[in-house]
Protein backbone atom coordinates (compact mmCIF):
# COMPACT_ATOMS: atom_id res chain seq x y z
CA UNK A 1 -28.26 -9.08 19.98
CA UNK A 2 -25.53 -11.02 22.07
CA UNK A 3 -22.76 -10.12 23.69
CA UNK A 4 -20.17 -11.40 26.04
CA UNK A 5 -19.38 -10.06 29.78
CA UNK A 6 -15.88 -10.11 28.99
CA UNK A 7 -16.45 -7.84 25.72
CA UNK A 8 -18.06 -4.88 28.49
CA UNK A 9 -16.07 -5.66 31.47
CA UNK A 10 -12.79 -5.84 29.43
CA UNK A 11 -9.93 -8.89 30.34
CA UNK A 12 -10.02 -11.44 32.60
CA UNK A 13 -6.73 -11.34 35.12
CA UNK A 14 -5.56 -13.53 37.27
CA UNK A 15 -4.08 -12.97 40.66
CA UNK A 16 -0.33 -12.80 39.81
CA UNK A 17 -1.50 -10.25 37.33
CA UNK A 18 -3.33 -7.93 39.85
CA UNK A 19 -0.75 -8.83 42.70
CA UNK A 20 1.90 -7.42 40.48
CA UNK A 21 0.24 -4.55 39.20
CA UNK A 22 -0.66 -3.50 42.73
CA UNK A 23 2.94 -4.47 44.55
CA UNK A 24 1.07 -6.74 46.88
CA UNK A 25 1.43 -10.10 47.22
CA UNK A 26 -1.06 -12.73 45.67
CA UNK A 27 -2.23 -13.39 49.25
CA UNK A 28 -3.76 -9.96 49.80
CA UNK A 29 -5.45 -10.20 46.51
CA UNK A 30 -7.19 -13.38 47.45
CA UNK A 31 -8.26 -11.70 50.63
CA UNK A 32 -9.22 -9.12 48.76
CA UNK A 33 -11.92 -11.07 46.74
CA UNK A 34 -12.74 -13.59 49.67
CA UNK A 35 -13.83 -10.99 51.47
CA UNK A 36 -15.91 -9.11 48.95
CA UNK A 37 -13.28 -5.59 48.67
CA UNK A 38 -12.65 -6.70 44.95
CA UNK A 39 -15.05 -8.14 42.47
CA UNK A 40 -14.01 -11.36 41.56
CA UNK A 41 -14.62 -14.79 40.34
CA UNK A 42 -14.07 -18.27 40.14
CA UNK A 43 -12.66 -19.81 37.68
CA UNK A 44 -12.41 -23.17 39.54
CA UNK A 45 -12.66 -23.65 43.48
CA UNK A 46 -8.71 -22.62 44.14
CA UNK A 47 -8.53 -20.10 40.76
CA UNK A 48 -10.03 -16.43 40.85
CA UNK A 49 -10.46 -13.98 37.99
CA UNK A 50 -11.14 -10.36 37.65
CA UNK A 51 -12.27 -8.50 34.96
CA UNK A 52 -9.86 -5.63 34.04
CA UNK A 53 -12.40 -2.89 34.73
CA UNK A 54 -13.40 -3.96 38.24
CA UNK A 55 -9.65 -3.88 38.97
CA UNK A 56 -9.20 -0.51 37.44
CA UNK A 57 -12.67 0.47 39.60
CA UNK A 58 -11.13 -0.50 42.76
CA UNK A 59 -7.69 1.17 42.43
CA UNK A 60 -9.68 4.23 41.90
CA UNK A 61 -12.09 3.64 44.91
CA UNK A 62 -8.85 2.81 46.94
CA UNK A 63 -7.06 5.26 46.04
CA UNK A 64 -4.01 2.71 45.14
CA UNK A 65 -0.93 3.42 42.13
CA UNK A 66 -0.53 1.30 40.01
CA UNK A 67 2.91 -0.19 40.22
CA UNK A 68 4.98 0.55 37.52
CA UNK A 69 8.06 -1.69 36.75
């Protein structure tokens, strides 16, 4: 049986997604993942991703709102 990360970890985001969803700009989120507080990835050297649920994970951990528009 296969199965893809993506299909258990929900949607890939991208930093303007996260950055907005959080209110912060796309320069914390970076810093975030550089520095190992979110779980992210690369989707090419300059380009991170995050899966949906690790997102949701940290807002919890962090105690952060989500921002709502």
């Amino acid at each position: 049986m296969s199965f893809s990360l993506s299909a258990v970890k929900g949607r890939a985001l991208r930093v303007n997604n996260v950055s907005r969803r959080f209110g912060v700009p796309e320069r914390t989120v970076r810093y975030w993942a550089e520095t190992g507080r979110l779980a992210g990835f690369r989707l090419t050297p300059k380009i991170w991703g995050f899966y949906a649920a690790d997102v949701e994970a940290f807002r919890l951990k962090r105690g952060l709102a989500p921002r709502v528009a």
